[in-house]
Protein backbone atom coordinates (compact mmCIF):
# COMPACT_ATOMS: atom_id res chain seq x y z
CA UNK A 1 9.65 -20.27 7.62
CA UNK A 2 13.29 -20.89 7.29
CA UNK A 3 12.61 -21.40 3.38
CA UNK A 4 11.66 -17.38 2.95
CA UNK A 5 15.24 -16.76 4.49
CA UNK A 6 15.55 -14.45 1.56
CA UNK A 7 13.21 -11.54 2.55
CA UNK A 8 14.95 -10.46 6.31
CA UNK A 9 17.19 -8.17 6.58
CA UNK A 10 16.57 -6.39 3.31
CA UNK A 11 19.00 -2.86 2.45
CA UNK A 12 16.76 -0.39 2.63
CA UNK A 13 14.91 1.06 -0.83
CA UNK A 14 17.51 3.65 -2.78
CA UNK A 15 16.35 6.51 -4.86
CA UNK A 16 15.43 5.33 -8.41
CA UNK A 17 17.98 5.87 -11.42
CA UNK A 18 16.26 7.21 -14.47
CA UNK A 19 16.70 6.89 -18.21
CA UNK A 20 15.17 9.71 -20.62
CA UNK A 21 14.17 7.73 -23.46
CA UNK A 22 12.44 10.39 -25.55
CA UNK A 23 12.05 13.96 -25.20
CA UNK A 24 9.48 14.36 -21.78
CA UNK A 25 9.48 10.81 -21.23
CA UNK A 26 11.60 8.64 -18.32
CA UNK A 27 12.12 5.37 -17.01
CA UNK A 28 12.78 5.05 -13.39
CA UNK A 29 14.41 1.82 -12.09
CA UNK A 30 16.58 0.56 -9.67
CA UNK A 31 19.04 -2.56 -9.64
CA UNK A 32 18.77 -5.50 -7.14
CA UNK A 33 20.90 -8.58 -6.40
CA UNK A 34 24.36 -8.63 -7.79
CA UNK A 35 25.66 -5.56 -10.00
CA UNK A 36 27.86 -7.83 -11.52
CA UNK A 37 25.81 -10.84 -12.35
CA UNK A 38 23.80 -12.42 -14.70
CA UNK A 39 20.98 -9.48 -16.15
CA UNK A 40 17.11 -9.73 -15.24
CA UNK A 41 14.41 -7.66 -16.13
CA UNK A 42 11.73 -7.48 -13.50
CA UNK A 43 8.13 -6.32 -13.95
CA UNK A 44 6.29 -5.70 -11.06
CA UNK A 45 2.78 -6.37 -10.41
CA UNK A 46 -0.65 -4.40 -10.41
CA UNK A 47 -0.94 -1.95 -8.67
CA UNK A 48 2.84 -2.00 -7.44
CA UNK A 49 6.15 -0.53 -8.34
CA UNK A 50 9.42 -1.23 -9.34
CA UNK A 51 10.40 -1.77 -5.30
CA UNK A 52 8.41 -4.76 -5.48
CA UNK A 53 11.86 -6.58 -6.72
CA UNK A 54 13.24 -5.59 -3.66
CA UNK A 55 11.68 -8.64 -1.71
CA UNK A 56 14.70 -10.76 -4.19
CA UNK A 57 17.39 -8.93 -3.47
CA UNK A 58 19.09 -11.36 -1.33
CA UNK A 59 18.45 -14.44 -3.44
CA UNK A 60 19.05 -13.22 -6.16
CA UNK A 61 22.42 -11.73 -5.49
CA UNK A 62 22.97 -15.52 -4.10
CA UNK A 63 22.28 -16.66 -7.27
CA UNK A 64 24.33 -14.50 -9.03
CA UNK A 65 21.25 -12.31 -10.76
CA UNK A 66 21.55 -8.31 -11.31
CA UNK A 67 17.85 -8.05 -11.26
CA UNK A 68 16.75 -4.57 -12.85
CA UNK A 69 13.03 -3.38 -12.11
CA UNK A 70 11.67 -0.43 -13.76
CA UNK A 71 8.10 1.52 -12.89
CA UNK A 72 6.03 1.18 -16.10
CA UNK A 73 4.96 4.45 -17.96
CA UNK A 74 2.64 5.92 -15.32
CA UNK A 75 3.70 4.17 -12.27
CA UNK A 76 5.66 5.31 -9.61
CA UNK A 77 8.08 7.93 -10.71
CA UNK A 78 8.04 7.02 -14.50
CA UNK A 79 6.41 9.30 -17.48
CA UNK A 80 2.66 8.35 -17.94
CA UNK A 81 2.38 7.85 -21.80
CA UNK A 82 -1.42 7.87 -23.02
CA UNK A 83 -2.67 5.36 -24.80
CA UNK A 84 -0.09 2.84 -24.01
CA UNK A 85 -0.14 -0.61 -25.50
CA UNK A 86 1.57 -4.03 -24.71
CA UNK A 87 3.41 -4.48 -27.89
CA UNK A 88 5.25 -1.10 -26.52
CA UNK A 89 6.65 -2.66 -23.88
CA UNK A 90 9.51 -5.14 -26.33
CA UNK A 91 10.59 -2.35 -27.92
CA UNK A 92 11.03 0.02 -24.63
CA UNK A 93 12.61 -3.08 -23.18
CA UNK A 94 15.26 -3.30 -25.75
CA UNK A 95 16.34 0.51 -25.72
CA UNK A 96 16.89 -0.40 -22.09
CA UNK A 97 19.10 -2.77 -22.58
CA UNK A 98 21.01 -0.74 -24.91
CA UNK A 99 21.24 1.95 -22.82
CA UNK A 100 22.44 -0.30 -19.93
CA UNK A 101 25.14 -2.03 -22.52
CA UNK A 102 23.32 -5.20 -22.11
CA UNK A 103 23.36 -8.00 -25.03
CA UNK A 104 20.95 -10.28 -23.72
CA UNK A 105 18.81 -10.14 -20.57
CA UNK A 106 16.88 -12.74 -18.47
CA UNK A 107 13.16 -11.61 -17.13
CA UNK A 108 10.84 -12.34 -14.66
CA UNK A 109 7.43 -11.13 -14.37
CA UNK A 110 5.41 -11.48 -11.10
CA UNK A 111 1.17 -11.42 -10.93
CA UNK A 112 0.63 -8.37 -13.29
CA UNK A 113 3.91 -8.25 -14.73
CA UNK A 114 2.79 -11.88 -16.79
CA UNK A 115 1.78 -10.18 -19.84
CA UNK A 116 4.80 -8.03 -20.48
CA UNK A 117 6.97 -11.23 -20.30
CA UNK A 118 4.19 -13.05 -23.29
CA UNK A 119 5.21 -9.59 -25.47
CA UNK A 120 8.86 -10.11 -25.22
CA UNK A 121 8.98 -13.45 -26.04
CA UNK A 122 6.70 -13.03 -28.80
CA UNK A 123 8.52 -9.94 -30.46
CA UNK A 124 12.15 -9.88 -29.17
CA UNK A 125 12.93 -13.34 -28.87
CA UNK A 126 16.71 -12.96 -29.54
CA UNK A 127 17.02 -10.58 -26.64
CA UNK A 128 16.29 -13.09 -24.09
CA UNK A 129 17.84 -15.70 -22.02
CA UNK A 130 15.16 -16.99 -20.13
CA UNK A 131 11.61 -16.33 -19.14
CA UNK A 132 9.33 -17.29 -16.19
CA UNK A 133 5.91 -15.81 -14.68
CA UNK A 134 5.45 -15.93 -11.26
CA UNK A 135 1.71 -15.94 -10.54
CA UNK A 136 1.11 -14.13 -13.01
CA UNK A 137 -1.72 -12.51 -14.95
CA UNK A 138 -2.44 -12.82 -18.65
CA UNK A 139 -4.52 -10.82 -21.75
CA UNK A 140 -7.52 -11.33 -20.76
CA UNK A 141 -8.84 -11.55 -24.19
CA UNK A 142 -6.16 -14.52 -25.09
CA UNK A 143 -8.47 -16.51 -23.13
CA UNK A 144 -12.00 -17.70 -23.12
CA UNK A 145 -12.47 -17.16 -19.31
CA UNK A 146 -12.96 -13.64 -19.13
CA UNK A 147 -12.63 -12.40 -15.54
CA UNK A 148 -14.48 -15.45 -13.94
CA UNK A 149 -12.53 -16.46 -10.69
CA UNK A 150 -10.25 -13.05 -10.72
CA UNK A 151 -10.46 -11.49 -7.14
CA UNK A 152 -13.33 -9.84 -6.10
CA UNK A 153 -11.91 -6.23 -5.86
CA UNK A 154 -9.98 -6.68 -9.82
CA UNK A 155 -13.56 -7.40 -11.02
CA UNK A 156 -15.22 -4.67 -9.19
CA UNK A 157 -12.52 -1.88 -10.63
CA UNK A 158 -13.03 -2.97 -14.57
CA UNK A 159 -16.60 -1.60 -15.14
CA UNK A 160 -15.45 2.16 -12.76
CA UNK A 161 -12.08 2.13 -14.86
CA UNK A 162 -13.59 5.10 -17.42
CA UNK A 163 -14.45 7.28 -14.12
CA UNK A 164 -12.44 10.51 -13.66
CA UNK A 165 -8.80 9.63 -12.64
CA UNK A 166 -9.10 12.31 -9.72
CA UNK A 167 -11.42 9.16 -8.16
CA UNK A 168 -8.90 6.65 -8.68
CA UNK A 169 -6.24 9.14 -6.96
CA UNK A 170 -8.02 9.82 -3.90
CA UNK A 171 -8.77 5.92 -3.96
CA UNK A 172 -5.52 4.77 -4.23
CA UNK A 173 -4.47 7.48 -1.65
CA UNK A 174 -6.68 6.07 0.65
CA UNK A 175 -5.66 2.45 0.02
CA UNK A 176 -2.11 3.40 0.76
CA UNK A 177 -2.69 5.03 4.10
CA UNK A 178 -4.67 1.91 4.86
CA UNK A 179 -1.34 -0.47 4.03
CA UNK A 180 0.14 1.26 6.46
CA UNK A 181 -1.91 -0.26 9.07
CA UNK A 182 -0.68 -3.67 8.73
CA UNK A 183 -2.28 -6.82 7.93
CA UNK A 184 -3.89 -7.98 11.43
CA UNK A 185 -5.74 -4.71 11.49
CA UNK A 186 -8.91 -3.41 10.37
CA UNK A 187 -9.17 -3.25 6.85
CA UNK A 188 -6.14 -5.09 6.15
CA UNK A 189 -7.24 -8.09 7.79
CA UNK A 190 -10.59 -8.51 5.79
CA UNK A 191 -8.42 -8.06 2.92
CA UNK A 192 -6.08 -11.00 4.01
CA UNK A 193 -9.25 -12.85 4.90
CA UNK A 194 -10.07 -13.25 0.79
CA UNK A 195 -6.56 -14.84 0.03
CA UNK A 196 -5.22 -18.34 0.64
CA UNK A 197 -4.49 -19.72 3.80
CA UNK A 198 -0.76 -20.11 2.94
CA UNK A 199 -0.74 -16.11 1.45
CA UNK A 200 -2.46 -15.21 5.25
CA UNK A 201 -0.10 -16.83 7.25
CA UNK A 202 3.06 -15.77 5.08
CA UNK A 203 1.85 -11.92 5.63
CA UNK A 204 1.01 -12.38 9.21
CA UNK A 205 4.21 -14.40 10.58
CA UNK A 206 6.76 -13.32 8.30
CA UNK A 207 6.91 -9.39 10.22
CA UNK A 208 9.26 -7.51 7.21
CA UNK A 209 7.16 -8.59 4.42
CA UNK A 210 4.36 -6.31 4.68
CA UNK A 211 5.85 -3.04 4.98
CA UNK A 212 8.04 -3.65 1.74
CA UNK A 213 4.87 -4.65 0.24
CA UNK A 214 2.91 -1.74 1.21
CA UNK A 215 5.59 0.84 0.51
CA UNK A 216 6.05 -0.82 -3.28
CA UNK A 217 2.49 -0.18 -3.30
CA UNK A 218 2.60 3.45 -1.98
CA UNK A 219 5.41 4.03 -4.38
CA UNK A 220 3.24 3.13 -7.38
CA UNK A 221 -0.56 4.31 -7.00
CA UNK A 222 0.93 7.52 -5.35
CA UNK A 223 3.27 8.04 -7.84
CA UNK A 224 3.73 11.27 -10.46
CA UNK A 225 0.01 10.23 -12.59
CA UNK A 226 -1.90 9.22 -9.44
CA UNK A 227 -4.79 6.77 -10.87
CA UNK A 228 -4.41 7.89 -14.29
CA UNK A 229 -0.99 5.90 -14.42
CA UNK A 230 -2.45 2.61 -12.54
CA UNK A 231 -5.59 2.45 -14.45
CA UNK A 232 -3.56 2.91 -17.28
CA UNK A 233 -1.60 0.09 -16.78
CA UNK A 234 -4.84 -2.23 -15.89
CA UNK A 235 -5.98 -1.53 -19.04
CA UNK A 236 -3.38 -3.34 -20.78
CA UNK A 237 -4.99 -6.94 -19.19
CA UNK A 238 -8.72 -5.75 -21.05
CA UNK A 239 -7.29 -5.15 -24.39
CA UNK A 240 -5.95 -7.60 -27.11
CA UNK A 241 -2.92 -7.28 -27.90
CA UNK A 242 -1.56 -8.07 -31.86
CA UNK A 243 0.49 -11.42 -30.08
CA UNK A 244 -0.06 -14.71 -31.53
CA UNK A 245 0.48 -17.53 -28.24
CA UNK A 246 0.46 -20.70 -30.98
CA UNK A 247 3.48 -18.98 -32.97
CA UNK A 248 5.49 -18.25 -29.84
CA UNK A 249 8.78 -21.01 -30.09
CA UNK A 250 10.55 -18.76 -27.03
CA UNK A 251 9.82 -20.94 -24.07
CA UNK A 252 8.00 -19.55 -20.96
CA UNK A 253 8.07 -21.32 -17.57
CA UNK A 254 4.92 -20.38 -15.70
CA UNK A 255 4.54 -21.13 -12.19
CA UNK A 256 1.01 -20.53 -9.99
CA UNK A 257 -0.08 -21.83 -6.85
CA UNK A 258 -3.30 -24.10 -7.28
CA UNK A 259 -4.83 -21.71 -4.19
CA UNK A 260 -4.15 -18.12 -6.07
CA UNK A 261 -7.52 -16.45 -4.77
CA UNK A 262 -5.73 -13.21 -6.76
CA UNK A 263 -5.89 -15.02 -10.27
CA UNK A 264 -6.89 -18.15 -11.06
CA UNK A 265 -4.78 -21.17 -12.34
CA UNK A 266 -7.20 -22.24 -14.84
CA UNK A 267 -6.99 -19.05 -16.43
CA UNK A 268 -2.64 -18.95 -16.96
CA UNK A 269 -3.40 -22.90 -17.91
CA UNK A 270 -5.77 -21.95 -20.51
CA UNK A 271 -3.14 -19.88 -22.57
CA UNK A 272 -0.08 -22.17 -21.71
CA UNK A 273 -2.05 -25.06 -23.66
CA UNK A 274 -1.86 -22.76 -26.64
CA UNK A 275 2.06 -22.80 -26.44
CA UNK A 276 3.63 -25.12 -27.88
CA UNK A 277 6.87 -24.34 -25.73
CA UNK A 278 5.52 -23.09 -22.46
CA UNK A 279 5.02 -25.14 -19.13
C-alpha cells in the first residue's frame, strides 16, 4: 500500500563500521536515515541483525532521525561474549554513545529488541530522549504468562536451546538458504501461513520487503558465532533480569498489533500495567 511508501527503493546494505570496546571484543553497526539528524539507537529483532533497520531508512531520514543499529554480542559480525546478561546492554549502550560523541540518544526496539529498550530506561534514564517498542518482546519472567500464545516455532526452540551450538549452526544455515526462496514458496509459505492475515499479505504484495528481511536474517544466524551467538541472545528473554518495571518513571510507548501471531499482546500488556509511565 501507498502507506509502506517507505520500504522501495532502499540504498543497498554497506559494510558495517565497528567499535573495539574492550580488548577482543567489537561492535558492528551501521547508520541509517539522516547522518545529521536527531540520534536513535535501534535493536533489531530475534534472530535478525543490525540490517533489519534498513527497512527505515527512508522515513526516518524524512523525519530527520540518524538511526544507528548495532549486531548484539554474537550476532552478525559482532564479538560473542559468554554469559551475556541484559543489564549489560545500558552500560554497552552508553560507551557507544560516547564513542560516537553523542549526549543523548533516542531508541527504538522492534519484536526482540523490546527488552533491551526496558534495561535502558530502567538504568540509564538520563541518556535518553525517547523510547518506543515496536512489537516487541519482553522478560519472560516479568510476566506471569510464561510462553503461552508465543509462536509455535519460539516455543519449540526453548526446551533444544542447551543442545550443541554446531546444531543450531547447521539449523540456522539451513533456515537461511530457505529465506532465500521467497515467501510464496515451499517452506516459506507454510511459514507465512502461521502469521496474521495483514503480516501475509504485506510479505506477499509488497515485492522488496522480503529479501531485506531475509538477508538481515542471513546476516545474523550466519554470522561470526553461528548458533552459539543467536541462542545466546534468546536466552536473554528466559532469564530475569535485576530490573524493577513498578520503579521505572522513564516513559515507554509500546505499540503491538492485536493480531501478532509472533508474540502476543496480552503478554507486552501484562508488564505495561506494571508501569506507572508506560502506554
Amino acid at each position: 500500500s501507498e502507506d509502506l511508501h517507505f520500504i522501495r527503493d532502499l540504498p543497498p546494505a554497506e559494510e558495517p563500521r565497528f567499535w573495539d570496546y574492550s580488548p577482543g571484543r567489537r561492535l558492528a553497526w551501521n547508520d541509517f536515515g539522516d547522518p545529521a539528524g536527531q540520534p536513535v539507537f535501534y535493536y533489531h529483532g530475534w534472530p535478525s541483525s543490525r540490517l533489519q533497520a534498513r527497512l527505515a531508512h527512508h522515513l526516518a531520514k524524512e523525519r530527520g532521525i540518524r538511526l544507528i543499529a548495532a549486531d548484539r554480542p554474537g550476532i552478525g559480525k559482532s564479538t560473542l561474549v559468554r554469559e551475556r546478561k541484559l543489564e549489560d546492554w545500558p552500560e554497552l549502550m552508553s560507551g557507544f554513545a560516547d564513542h560516537l560523541g553523542i549526549g543523548k540518544f533516542g531508541q527504538l526496539g522492534v519484536s526482540g529488541g523490546g527488552p533491551y529498550v526496558l534495561a535502558c530506561a530502567g538504568m540509564i534514564p538520563e541518556r535518553l530522549t525517547g523510547s518506543a517498542v515496536l512489537a516487541g518482546m519482553v522478560p519472560l519472567p516479568l510476566t506471569d504468562m510464561g510462553t503461552r500464545g508465543l509462536h509455535p516455532l519460539y516455543r519449540s526452540l526453548i526446551p533444544l536451546r542447551k543442545a550443541p551450538s554446531p546444531f543450531f549452526t547447521r539449523g540456522f544455515r539451513i533456515a537461511s538458504l530457505a529465506a532465500k526462496c521467497g515467501p510464496d514458496s515451499i517452506p516459506m509459505s507454510l511459514l507465512l501461513r502461521t502469521l496474521s492475515k495483514a503480516d501475509r499479505e504485506i510479505m506477499l504484495h509488497d515485492p522488496e520487503l522480503w529479501p531485506v528481511l531475509a538477508k538481515s536474517f542471513t546476516e545474523g544466524v550466519c554470522g561470526l558465532s553461528g548458533g552459539q551467538g543467536v541462542m545466546t541472545d534468546a536466552e536473554i528473554y528466559l532469564r530475569k533480569p535485576d530490573i524493577r518495571p513498578e520503579e521505572i518513571t522513564h516513559p515507554i510507548h509500546y505499540w503491538h498489533g492485536g493480531d501478532d501471531k509472533n508474540i502476543p499482546a496480552a503478554l507486552v500488556e501484562e508488564l505495561v500495567r506494571k508501569m506507572p509511565f508506560a502506554k
